[in-house]
PDB file of N, CA and C in Angstrom:
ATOM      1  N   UNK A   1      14.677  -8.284   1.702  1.00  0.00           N
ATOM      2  CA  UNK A   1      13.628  -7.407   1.239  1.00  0.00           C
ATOM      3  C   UNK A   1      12.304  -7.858   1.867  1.00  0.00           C
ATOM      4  N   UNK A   2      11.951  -6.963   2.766  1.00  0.00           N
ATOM      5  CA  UNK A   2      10.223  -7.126   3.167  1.00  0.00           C
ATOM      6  C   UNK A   2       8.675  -7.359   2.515  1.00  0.00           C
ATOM      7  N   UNK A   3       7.977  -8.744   3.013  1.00  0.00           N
ATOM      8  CA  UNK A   3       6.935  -8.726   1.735  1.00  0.00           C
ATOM      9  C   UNK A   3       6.047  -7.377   1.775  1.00  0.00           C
ATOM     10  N   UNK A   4       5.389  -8.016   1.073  1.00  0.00           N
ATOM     11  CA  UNK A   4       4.216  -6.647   0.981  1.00  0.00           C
ATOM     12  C   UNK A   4       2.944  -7.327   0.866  1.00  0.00           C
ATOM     13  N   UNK A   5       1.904  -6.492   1.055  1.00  0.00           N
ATOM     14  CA  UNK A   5       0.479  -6.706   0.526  1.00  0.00           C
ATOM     15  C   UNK A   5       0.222  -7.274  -0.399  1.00  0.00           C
ATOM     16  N   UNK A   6      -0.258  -8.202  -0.833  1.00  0.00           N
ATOM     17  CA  UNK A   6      -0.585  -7.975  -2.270  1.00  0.00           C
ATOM     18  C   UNK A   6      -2.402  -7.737  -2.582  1.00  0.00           C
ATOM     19  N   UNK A   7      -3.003  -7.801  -1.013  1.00  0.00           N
ATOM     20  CA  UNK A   7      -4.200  -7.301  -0.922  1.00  0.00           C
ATOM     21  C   UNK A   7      -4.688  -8.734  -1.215  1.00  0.00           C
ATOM     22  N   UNK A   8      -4.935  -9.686  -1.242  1.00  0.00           N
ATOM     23  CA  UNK A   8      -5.058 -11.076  -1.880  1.00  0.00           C
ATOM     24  C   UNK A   8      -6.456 -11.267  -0.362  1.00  0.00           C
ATOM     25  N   UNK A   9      -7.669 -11.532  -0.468  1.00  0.00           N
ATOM     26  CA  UNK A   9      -8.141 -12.169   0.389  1.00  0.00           C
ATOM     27  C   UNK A   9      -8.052 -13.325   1.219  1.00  0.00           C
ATOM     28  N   UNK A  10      -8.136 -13.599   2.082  1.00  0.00           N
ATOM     29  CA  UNK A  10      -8.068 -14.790   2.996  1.00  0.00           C
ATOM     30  C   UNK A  10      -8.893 -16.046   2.329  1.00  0.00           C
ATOM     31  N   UNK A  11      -8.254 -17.234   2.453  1.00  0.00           N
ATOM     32  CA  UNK A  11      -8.367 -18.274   1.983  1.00  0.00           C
ATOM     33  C   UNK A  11      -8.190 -19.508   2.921  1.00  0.00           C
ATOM     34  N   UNK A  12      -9.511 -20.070   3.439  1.00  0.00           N
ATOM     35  CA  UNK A  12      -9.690 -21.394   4.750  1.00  0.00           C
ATOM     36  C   UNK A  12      -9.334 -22.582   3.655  1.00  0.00           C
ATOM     37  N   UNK A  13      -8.157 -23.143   4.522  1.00  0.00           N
ATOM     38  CA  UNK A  13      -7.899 -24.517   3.824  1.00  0.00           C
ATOM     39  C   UNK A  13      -8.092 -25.260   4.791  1.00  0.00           C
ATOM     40  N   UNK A  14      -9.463 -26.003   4.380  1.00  0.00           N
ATOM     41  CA  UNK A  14     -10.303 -27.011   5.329  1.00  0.00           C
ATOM     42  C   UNK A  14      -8.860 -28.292   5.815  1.00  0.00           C
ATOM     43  N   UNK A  15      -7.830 -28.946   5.236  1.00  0.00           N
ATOM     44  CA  UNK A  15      -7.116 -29.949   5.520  1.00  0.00           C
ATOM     45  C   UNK A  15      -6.232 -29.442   6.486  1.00  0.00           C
ATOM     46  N   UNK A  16      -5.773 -28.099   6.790  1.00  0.00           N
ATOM     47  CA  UNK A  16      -5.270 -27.697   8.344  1.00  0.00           C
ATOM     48  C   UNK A  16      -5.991 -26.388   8.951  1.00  0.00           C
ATOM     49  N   UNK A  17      -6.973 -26.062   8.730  1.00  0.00           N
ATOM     50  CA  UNK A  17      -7.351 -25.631   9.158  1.00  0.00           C
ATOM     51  C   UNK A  17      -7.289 -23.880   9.498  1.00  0.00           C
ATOM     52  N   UNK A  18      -6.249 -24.297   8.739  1.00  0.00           N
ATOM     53  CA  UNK A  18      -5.666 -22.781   8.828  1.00  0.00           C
ATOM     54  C   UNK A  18      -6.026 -21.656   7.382  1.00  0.00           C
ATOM     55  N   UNK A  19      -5.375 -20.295   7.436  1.00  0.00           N
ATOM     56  CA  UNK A  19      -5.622 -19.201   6.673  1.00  0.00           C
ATOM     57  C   UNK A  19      -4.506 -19.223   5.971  1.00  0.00           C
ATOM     58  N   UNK A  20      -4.948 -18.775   4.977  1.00  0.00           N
ATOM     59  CA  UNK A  20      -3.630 -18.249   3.697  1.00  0.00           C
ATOM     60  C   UNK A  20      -3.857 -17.268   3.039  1.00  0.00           C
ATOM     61  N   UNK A  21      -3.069 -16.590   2.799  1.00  0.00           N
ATOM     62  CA  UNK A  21      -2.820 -15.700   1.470  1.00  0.00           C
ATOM     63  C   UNK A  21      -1.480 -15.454   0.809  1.00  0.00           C
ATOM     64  N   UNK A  22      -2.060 -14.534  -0.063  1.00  0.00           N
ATOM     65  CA  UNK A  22      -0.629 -14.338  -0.780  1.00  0.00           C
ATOM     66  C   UNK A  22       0.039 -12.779  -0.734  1.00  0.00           C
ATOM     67  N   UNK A  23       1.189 -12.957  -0.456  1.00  0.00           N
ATOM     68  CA  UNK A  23       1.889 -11.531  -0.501  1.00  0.00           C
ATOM     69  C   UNK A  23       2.969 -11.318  -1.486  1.00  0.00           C
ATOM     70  N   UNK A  24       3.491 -10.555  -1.453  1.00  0.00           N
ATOM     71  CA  UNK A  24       4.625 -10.245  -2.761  1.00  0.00           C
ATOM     72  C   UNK A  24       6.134  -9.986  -2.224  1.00  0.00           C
ATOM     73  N   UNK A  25       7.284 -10.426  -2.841  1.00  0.00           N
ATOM     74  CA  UNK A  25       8.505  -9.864  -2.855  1.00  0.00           C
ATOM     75  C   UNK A  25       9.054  -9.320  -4.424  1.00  0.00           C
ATOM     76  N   UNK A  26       8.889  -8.296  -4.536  1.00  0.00           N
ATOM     77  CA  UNK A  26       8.995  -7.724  -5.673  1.00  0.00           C
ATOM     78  C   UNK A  26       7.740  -8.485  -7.303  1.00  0.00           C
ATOM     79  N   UNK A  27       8.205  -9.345  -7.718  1.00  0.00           N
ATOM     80  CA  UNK A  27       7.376 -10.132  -8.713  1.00  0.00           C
ATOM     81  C   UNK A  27       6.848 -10.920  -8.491  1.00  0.00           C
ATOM     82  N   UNK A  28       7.544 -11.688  -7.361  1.00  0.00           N
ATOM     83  CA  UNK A  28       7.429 -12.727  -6.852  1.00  0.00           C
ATOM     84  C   UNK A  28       5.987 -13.375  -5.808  1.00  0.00           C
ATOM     85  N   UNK A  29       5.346 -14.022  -5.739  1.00  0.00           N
ATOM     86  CA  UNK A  29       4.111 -14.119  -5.117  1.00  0.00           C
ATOM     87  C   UNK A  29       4.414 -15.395  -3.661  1.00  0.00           C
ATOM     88  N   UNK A  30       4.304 -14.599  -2.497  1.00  0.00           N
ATOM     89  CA  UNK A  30       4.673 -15.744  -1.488  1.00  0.00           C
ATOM     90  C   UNK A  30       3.202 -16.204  -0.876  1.00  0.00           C
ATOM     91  N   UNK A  31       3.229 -17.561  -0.721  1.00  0.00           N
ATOM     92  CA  UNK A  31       1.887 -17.948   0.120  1.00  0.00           C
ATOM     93  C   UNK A  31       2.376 -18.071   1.621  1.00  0.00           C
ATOM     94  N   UNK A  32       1.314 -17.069   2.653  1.00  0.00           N
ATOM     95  CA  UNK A  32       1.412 -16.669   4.032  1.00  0.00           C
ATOM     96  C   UNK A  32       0.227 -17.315   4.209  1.00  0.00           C
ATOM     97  N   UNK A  33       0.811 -18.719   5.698  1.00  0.00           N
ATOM     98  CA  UNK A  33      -0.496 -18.596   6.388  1.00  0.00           C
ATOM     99  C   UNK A  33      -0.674 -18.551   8.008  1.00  0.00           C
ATOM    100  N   UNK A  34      -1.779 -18.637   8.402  1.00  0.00           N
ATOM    101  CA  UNK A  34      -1.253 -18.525   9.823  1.00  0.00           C
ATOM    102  C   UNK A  34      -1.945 -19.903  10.670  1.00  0.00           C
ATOM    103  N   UNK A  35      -1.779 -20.218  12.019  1.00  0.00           N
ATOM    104  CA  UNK A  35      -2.682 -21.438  12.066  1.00  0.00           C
ATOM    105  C   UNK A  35      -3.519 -21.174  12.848  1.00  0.00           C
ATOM    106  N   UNK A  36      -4.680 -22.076  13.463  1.00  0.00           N
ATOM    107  CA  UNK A  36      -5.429 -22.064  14.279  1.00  0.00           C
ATOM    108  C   UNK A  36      -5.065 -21.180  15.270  1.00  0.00           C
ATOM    109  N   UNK A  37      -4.169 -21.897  15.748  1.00  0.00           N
ATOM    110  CA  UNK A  37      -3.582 -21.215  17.512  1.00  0.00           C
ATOM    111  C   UNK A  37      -3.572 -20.259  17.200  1.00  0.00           C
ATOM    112  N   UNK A  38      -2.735 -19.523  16.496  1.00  0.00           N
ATOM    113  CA  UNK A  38      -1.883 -18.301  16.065  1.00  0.00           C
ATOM    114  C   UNK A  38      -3.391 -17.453  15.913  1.00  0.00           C
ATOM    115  N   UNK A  39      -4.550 -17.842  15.529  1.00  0.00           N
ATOM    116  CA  UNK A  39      -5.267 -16.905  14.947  1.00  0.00           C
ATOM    117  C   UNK A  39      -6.057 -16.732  16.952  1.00  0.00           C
ATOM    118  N   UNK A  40      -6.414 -17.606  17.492  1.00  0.00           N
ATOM    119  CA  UNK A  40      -6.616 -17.646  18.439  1.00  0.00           C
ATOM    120  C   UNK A  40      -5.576 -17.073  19.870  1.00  0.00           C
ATOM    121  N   UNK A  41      -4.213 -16.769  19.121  1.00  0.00           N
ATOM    122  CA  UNK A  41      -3.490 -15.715  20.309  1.00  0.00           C
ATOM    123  C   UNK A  41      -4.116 -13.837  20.240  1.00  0.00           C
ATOM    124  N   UNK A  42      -4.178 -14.465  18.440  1.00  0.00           N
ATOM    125  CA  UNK A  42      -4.992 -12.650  18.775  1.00  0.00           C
ATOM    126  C   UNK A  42      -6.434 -12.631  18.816  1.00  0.00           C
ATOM    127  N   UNK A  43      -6.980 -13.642  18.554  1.00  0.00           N
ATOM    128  CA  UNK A  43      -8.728 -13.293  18.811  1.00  0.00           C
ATOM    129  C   UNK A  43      -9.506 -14.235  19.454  1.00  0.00           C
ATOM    130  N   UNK A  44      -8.969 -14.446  21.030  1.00  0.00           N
ATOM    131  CA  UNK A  44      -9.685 -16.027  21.583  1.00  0.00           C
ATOM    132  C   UNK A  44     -10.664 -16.579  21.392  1.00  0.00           C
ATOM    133  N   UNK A  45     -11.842 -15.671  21.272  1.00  0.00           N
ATOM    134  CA  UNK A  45     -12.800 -16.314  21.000  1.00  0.00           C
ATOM    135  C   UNK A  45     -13.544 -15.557  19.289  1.00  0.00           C
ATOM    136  N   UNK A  46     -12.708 -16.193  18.251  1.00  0.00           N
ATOM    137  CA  UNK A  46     -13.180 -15.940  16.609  1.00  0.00           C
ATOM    138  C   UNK A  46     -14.296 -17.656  16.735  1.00  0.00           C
ATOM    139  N   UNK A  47     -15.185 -17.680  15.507  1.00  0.00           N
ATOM    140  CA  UNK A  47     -15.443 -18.449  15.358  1.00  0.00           C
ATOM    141  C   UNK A  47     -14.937 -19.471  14.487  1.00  0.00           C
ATOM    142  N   UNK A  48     -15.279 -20.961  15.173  1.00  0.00           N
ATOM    143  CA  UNK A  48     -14.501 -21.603  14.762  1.00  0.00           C
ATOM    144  C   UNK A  48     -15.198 -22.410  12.945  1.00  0.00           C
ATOM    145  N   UNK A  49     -15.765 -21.203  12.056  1.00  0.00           N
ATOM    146  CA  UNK A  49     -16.105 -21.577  11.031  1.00  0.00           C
ATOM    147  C   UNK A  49     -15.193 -20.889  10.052  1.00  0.00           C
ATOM    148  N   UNK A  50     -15.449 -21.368   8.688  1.00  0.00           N
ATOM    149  CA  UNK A  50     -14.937 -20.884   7.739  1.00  0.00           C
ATOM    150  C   UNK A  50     -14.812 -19.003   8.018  1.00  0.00           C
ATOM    151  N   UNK A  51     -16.265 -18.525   7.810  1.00  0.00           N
ATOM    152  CA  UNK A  51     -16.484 -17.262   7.881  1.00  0.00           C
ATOM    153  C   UNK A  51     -15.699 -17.049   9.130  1.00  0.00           C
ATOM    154  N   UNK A  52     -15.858 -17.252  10.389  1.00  0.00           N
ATOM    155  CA  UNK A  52     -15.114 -16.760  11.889  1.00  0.00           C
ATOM    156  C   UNK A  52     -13.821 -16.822  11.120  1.00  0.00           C
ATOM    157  N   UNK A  53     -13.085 -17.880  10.963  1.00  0.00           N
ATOM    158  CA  UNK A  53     -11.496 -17.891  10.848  1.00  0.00           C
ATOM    159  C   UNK A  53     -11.225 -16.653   9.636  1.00  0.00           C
ATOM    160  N   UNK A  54     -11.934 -16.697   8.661  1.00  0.00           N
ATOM    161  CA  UNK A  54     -11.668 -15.752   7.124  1.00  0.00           C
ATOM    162  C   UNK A  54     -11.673 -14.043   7.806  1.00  0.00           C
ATOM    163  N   UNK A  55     -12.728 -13.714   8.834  1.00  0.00           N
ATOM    164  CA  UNK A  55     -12.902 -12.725   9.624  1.00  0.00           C
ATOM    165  C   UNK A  55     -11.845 -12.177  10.431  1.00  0.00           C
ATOM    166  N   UNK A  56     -11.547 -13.262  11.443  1.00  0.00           N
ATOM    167  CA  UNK A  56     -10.488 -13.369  12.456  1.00  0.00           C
ATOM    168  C   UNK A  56      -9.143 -12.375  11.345  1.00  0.00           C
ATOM    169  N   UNK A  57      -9.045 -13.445  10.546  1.00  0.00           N
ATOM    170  CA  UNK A  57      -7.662 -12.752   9.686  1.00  0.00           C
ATOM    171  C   UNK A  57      -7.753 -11.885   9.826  1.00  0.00           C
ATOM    172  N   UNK A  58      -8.840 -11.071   8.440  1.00  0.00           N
ATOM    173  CA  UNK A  58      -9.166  -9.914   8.745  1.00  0.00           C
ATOM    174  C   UNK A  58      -9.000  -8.704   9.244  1.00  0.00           C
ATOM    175  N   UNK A  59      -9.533  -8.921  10.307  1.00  0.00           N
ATOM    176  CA  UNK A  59      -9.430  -8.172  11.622  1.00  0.00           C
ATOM    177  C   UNK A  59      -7.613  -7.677  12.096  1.00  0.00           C
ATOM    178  N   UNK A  60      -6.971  -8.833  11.924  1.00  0.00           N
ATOM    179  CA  UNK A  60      -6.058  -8.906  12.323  1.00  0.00           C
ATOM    180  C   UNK A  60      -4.646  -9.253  11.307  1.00  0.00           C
ATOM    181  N   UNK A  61      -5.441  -9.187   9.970  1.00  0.00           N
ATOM    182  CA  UNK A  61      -4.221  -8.566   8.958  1.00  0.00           C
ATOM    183  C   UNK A  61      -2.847  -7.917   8.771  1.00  0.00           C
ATOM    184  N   UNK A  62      -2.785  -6.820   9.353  1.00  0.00           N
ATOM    185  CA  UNK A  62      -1.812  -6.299   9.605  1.00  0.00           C
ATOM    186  C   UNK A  62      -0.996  -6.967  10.733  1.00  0.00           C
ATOM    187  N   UNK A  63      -1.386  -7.452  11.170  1.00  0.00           N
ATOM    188  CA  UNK A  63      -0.134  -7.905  12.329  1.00  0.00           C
ATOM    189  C   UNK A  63       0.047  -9.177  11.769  1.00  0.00           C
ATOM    190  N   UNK A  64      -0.446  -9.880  11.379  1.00  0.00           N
ATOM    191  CA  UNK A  64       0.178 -11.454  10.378  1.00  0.00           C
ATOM    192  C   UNK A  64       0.617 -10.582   9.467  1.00  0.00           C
ATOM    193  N   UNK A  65       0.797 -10.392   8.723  1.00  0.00           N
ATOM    194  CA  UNK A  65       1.380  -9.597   7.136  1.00  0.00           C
ATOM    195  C   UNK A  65       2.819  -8.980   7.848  1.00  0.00           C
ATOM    196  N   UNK A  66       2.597  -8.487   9.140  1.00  0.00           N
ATOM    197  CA  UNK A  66       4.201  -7.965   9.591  1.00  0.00           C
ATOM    198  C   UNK A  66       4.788  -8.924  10.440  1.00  0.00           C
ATOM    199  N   UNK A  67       3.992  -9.845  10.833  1.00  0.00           N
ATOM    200  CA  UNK A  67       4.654 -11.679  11.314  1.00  0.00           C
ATOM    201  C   UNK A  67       5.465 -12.672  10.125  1.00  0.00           C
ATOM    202  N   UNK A  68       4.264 -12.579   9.142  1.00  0.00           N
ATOM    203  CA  UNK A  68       5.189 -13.431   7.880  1.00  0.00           C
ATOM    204  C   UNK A  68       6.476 -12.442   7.184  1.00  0.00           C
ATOM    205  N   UNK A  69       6.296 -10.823   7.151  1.00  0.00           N
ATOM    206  CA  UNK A  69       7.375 -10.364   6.556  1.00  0.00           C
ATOM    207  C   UNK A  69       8.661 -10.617   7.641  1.00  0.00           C
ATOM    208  N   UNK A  70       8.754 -10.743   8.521  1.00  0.00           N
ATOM    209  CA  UNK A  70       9.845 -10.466   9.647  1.00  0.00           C
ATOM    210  C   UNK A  70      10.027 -12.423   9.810  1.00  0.00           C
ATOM    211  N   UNK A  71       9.355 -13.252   9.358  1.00  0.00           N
ATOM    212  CA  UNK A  71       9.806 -14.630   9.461  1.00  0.00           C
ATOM    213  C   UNK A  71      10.293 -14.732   7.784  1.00  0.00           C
ATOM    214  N   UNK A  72       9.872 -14.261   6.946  1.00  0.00           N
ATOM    215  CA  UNK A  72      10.285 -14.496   5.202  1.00  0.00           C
ATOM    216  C   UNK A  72      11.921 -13.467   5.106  1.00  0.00           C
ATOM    217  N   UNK A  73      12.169 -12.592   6.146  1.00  0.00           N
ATOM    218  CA  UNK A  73      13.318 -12.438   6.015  1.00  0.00           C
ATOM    219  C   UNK A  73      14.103 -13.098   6.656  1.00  0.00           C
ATOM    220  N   UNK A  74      13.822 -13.666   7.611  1.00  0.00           N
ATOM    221  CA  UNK A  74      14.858 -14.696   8.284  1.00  0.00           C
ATOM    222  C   UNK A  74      15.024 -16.005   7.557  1.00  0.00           C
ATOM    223  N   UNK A  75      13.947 -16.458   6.530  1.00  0.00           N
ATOM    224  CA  UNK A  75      14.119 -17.271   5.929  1.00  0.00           C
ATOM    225  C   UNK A  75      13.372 -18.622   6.304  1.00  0.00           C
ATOM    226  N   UNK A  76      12.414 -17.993   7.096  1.00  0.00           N
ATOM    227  CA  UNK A  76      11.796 -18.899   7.624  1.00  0.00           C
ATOM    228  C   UNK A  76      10.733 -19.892   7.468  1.00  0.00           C
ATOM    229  N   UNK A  77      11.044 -20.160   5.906  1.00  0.00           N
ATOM    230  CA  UNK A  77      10.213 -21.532   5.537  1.00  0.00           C
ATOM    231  C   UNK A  77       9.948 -22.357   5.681  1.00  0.00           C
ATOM    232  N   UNK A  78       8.615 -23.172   5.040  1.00  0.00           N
ATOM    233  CA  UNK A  78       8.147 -24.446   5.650  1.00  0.00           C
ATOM    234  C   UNK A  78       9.111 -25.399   5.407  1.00  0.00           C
ATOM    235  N   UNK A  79       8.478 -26.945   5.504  1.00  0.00           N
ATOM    236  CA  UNK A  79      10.108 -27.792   4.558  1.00  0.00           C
ATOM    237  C   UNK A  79       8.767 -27.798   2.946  1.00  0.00           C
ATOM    238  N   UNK A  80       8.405 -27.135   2.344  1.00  0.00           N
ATOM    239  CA  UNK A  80       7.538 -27.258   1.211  1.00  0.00           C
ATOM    240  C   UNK A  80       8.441 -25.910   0.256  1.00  0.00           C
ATOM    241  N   UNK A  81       8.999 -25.224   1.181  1.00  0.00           N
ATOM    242  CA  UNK A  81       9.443 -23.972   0.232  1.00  0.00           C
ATOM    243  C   UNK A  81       8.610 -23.300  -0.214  1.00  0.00           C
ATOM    244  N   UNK A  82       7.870 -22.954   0.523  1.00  0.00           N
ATOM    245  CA  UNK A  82       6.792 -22.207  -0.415  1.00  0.00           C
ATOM    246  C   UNK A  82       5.830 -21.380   0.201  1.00  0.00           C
ATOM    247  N   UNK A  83       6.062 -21.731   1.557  1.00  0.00           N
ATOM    248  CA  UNK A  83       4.520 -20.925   2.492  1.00  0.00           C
ATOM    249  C   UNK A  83       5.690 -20.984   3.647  1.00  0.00           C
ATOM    250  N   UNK A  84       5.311 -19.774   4.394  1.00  0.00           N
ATOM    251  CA  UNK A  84       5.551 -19.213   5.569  1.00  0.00           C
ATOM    252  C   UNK A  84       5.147 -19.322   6.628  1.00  0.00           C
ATOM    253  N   UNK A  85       4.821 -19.822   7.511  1.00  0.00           N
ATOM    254  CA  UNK A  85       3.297 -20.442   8.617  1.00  0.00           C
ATOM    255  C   UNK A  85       3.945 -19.346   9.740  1.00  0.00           C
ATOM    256  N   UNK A  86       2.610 -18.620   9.953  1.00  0.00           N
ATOM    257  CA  UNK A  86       2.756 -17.886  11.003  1.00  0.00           C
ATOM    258  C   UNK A  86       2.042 -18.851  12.571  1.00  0.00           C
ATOM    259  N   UNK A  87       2.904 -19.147  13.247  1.00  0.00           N
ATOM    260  CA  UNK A  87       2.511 -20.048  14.668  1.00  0.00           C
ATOM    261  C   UNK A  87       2.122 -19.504  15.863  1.00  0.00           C
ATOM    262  N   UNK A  88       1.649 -19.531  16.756  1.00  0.00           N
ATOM    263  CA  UNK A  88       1.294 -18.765  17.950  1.00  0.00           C
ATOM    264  C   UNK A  88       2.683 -18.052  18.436  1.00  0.00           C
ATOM    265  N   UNK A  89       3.939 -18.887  18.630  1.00  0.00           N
ATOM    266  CA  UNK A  89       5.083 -18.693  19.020  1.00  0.00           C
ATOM    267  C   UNK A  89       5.534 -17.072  17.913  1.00  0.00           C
ATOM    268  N   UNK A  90       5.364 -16.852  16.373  1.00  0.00           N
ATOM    269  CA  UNK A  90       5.313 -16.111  16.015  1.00  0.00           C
ATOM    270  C   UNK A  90       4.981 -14.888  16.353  1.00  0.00           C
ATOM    271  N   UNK A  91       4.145 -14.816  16.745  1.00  0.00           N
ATOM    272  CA  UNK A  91       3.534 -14.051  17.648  1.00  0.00           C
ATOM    273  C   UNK A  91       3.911 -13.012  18.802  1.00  0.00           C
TER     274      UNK A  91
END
């Protein structure tokens, strides 16, 4: 079953640097994030601040949201079980 939206804003977690949010499988709430690189295959030059990276997403929402659904059906979890990391290779 494919996630969905859950409309959840973007969230900079300063310790990797990367974006998160949350999407849904039915009740269920999955945390999606994507990383540096990954945000930098689709927007080379975002800025490299909180606001740039929170933007970058953004911008480019829809295509992470259909990166983490097409890796959360393959099953493609972290070793944390719990978040999905979208990687440049994702991409």
């Amino acid at each position: 079953m494919p996630l969905t939206s859950a409309n959840d804003p973007g969230h900079w977690d300063f310790r990797t640097d990367g974006v998160y949010s949350y999407m849904t499988n039915g009740e269920r709430r999955v945390r999606c994030a994507i990383t540096d690189r990954a945000l930098e295959v689709l927007e080379p030059n975002f800025g490299r601040t909180e606001k740039g990276r929170l933007d970058a997403f953004e911008r480019h929402r829809a295509v992470i949201e259909r990166a983490a659904s097409a890796k959360f059906d393959t099953q493609g979890w972290e070793d944390d079980r719990i978040t999905i990391l979208i990687r440049a290779a994702d991409l």
